[in-house]
N, C-alpha and C. Protein backbone atom coordinates (compact mmCIF):
# COMPACT_ATOMS: atom_id res chain seq x y z
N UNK A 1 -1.82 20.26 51.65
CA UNK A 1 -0.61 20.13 50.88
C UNK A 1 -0.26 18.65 50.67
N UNK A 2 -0.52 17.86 51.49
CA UNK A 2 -0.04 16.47 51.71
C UNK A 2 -0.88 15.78 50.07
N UNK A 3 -2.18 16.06 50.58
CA UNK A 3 -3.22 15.78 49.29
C UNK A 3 -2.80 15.94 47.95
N UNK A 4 -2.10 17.22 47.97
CA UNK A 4 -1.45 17.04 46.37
C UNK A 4 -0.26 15.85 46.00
N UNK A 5 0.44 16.05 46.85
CA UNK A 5 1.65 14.51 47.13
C UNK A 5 0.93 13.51 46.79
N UNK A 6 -0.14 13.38 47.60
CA UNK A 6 -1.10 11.83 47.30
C UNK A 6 -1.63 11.74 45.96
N UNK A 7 -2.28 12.76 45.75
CA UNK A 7 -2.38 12.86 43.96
C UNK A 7 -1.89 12.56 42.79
N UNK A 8 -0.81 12.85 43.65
CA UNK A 8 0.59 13.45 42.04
C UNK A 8 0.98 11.86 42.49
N UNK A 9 1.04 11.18 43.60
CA UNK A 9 1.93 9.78 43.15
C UNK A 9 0.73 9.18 42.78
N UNK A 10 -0.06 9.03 43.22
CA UNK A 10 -1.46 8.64 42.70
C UNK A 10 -1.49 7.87 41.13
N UNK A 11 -1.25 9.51 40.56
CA UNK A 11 -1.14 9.72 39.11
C UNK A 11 0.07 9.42 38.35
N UNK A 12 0.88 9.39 38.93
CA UNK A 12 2.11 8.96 38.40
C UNK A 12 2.16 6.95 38.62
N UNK A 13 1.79 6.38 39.40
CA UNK A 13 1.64 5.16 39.63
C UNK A 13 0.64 4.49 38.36
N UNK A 14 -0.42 5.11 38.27
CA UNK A 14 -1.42 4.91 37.24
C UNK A 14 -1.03 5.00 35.84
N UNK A 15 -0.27 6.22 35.46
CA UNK A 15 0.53 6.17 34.39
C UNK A 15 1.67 5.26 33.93
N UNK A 16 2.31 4.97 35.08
CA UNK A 16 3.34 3.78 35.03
C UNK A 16 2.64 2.96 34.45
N UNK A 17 1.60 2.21 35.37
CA UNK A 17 0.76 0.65 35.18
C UNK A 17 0.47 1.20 33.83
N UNK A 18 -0.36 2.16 33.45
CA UNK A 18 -0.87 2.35 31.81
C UNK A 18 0.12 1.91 30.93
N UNK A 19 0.70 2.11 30.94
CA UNK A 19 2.18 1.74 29.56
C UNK A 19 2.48 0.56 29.71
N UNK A 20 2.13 -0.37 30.41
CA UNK A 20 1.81 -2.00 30.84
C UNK A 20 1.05 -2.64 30.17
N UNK A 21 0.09 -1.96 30.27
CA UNK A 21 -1.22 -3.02 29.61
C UNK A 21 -0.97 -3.09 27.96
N UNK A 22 -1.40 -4.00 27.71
CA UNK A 22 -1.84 -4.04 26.42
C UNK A 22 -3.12 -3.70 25.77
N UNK A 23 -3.43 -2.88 24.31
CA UNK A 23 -4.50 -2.54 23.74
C UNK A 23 -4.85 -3.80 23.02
N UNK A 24 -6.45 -3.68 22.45
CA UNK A 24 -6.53 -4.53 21.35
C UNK A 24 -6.22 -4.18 20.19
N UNK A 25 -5.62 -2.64 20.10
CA UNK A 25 -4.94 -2.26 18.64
C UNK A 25 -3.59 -3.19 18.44
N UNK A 26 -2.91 -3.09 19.70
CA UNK A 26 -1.70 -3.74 19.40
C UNK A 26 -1.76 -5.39 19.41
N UNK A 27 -2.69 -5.83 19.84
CA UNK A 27 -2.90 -7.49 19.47
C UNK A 27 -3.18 -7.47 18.27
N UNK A 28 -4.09 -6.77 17.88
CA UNK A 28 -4.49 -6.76 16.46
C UNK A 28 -3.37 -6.28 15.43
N UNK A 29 -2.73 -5.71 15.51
CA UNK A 29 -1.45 -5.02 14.79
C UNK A 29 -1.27 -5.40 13.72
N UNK A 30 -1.55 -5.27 12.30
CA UNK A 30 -1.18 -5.80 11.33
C UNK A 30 -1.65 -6.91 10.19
N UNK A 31 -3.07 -7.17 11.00
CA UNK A 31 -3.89 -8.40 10.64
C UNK A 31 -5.11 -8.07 9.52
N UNK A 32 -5.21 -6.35 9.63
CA UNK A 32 -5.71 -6.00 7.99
C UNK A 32 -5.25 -5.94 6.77
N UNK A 33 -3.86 -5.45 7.08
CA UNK A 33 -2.94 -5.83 6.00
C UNK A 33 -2.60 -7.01 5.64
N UNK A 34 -2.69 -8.11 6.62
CA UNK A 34 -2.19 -9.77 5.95
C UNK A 34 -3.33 -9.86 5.44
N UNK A 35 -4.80 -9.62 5.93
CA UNK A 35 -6.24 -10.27 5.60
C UNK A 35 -6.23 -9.30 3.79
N UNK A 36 -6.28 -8.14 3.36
CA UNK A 36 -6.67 -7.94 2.81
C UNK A 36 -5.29 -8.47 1.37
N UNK A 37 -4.15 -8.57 1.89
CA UNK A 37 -3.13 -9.58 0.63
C UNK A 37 -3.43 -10.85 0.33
N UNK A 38 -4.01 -11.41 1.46
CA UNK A 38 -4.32 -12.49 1.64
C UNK A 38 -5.63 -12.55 0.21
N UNK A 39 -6.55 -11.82 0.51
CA UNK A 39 -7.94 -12.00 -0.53
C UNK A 39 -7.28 -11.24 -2.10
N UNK A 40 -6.20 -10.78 -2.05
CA UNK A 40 -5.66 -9.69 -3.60
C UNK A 40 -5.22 -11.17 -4.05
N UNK A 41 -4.44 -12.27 -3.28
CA UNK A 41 -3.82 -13.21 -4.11
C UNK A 41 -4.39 -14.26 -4.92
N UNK A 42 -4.34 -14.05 -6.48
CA UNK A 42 -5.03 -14.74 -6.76
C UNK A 42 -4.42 -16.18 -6.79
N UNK A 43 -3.41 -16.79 -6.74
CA UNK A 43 -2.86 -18.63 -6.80
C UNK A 43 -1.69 -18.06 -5.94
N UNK A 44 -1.90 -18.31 -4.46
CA UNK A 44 -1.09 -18.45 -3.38
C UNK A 44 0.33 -19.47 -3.96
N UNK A 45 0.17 -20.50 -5.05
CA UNK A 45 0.91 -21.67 -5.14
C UNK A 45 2.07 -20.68 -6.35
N UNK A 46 1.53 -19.87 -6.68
CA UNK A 46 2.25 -19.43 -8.21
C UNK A 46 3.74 -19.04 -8.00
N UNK A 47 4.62 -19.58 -8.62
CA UNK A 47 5.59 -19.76 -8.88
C UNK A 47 6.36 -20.85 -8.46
N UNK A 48 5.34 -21.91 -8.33
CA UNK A 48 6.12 -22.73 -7.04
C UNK A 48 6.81 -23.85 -8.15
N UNK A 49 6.18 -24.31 -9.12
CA UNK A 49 6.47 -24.94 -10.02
C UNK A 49 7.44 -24.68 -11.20
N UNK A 50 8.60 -25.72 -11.13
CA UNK A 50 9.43 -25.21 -12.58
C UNK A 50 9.23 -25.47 -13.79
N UNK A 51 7.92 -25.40 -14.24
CA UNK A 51 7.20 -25.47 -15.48
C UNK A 51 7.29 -24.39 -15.95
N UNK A 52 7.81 -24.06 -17.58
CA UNK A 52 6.97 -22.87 -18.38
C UNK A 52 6.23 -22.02 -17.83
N UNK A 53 5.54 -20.93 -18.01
CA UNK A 53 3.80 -20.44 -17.80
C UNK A 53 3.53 -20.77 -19.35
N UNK A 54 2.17 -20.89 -19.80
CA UNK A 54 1.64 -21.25 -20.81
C UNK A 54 0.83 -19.83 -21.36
N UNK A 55 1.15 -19.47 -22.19
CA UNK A 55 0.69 -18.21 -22.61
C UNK A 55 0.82 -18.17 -24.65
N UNK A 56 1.13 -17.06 -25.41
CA UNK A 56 1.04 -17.19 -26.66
C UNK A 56 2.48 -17.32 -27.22
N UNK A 57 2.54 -17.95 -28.58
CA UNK A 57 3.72 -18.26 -29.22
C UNK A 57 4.36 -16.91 -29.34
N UNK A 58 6.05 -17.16 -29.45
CA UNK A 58 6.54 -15.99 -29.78
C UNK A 58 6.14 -15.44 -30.93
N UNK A 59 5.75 -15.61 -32.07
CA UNK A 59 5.25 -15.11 -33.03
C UNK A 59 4.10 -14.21 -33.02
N UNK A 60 3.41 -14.73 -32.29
CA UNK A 60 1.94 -13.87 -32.11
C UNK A 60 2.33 -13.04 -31.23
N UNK A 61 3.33 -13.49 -30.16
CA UNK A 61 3.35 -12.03 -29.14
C UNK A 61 4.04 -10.92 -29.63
N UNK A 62 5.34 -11.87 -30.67
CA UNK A 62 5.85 -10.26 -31.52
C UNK A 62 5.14 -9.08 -31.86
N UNK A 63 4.04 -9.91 -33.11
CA UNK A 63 3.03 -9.05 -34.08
C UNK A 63 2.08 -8.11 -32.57
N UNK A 64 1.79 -8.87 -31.54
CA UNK A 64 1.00 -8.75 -30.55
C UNK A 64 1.81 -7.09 -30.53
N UNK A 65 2.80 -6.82 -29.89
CA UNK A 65 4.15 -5.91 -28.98
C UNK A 65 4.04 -4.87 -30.19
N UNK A 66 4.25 -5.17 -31.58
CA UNK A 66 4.95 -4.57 -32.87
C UNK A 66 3.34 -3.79 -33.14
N UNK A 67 2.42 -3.93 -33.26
CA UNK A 67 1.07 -3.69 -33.60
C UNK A 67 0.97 -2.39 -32.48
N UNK A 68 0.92 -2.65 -31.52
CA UNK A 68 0.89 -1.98 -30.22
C UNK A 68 2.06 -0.85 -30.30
N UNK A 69 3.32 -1.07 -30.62
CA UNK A 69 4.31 -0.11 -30.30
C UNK A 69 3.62 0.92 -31.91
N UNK A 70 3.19 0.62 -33.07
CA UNK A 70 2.88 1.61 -34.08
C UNK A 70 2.12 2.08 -33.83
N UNK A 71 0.66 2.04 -33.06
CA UNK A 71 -0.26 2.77 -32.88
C UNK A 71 0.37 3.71 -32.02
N UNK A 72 0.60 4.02 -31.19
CA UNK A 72 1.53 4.17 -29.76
C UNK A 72 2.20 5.32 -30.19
N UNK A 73 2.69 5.13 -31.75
CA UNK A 73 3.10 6.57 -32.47
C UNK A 73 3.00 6.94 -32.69
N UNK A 74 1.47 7.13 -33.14
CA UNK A 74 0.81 7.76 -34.02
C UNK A 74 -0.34 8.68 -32.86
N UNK A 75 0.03 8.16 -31.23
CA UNK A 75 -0.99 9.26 -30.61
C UNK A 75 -0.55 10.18 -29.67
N UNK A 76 -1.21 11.51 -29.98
CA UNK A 76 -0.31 12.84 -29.43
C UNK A 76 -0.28 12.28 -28.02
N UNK A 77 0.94 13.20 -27.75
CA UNK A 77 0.89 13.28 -26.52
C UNK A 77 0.22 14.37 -25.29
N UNK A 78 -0.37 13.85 -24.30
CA UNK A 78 -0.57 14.43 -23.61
C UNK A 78 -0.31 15.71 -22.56
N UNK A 79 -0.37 16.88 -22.74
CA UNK A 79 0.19 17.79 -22.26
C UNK A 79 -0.44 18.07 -20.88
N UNK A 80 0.49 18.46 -19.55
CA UNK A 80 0.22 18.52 -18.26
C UNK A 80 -0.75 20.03 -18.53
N UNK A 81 -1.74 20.02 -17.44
CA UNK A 81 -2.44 22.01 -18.01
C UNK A 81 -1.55 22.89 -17.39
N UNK A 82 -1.88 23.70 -17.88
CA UNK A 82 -1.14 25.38 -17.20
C UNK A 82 -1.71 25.63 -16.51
N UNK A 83 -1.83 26.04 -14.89
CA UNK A 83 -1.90 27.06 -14.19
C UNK A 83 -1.46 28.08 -14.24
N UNK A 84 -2.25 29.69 -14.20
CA UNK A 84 -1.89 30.61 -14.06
C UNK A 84 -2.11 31.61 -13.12
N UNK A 85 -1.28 31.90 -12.11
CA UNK A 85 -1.53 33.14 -11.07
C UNK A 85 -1.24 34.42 -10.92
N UNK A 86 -2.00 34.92 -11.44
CA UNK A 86 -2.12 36.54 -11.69
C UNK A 86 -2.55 37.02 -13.16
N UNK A 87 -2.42 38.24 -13.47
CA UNK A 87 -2.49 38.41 -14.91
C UNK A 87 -1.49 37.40 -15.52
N UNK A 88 -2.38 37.59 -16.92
CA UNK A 88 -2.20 37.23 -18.40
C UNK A 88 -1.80 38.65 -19.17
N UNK A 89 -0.82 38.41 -19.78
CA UNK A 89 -0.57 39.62 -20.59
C UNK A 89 -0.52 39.82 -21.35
């Protein structure tokens, strides 16, 4: 009987210390997500400057926007499909 006592604190002492230690998940914690934003960014510096961005005249981007919004009307729209469960009638 004593033996189980010795066990059970045994095991309970061991479990304590466990919740102590540290993993290498938790050192690591978070360092795939910085690494992989890190390689998506393409100019780490961008926005840093109060310059313009340099891109096309308003004129061309109008016709650019206006060209784009007419086609845009002229194409059907896409319908979600039907599922059906059970008969058709």
């Amino acid at each position: 009987m004593k033996w189980i006592a010795y066990v059970g604190l045994v095991t309970a002492a061991l479990a304590l210390m466990s919740g102590c230690l540290h993993s290498r998940v938790d050192e690591n914690w978070g360092n795939s997500y910085e690494a992989q934003t890190a390689w998506q960014t393409l100019d780490p510096e961008a926005g840093v400057g109060e310059e313009a961005p340099q891109g096309l005249d308003p004129e061309t981007g109008f016709r650019v926007a206006d060209r784009y919004y007419k086609t845009q009307e002229n194409q059907r729209q896409r319908q979600a499909p039907t599922v059906v469960i059970g008969e058709i009638q």
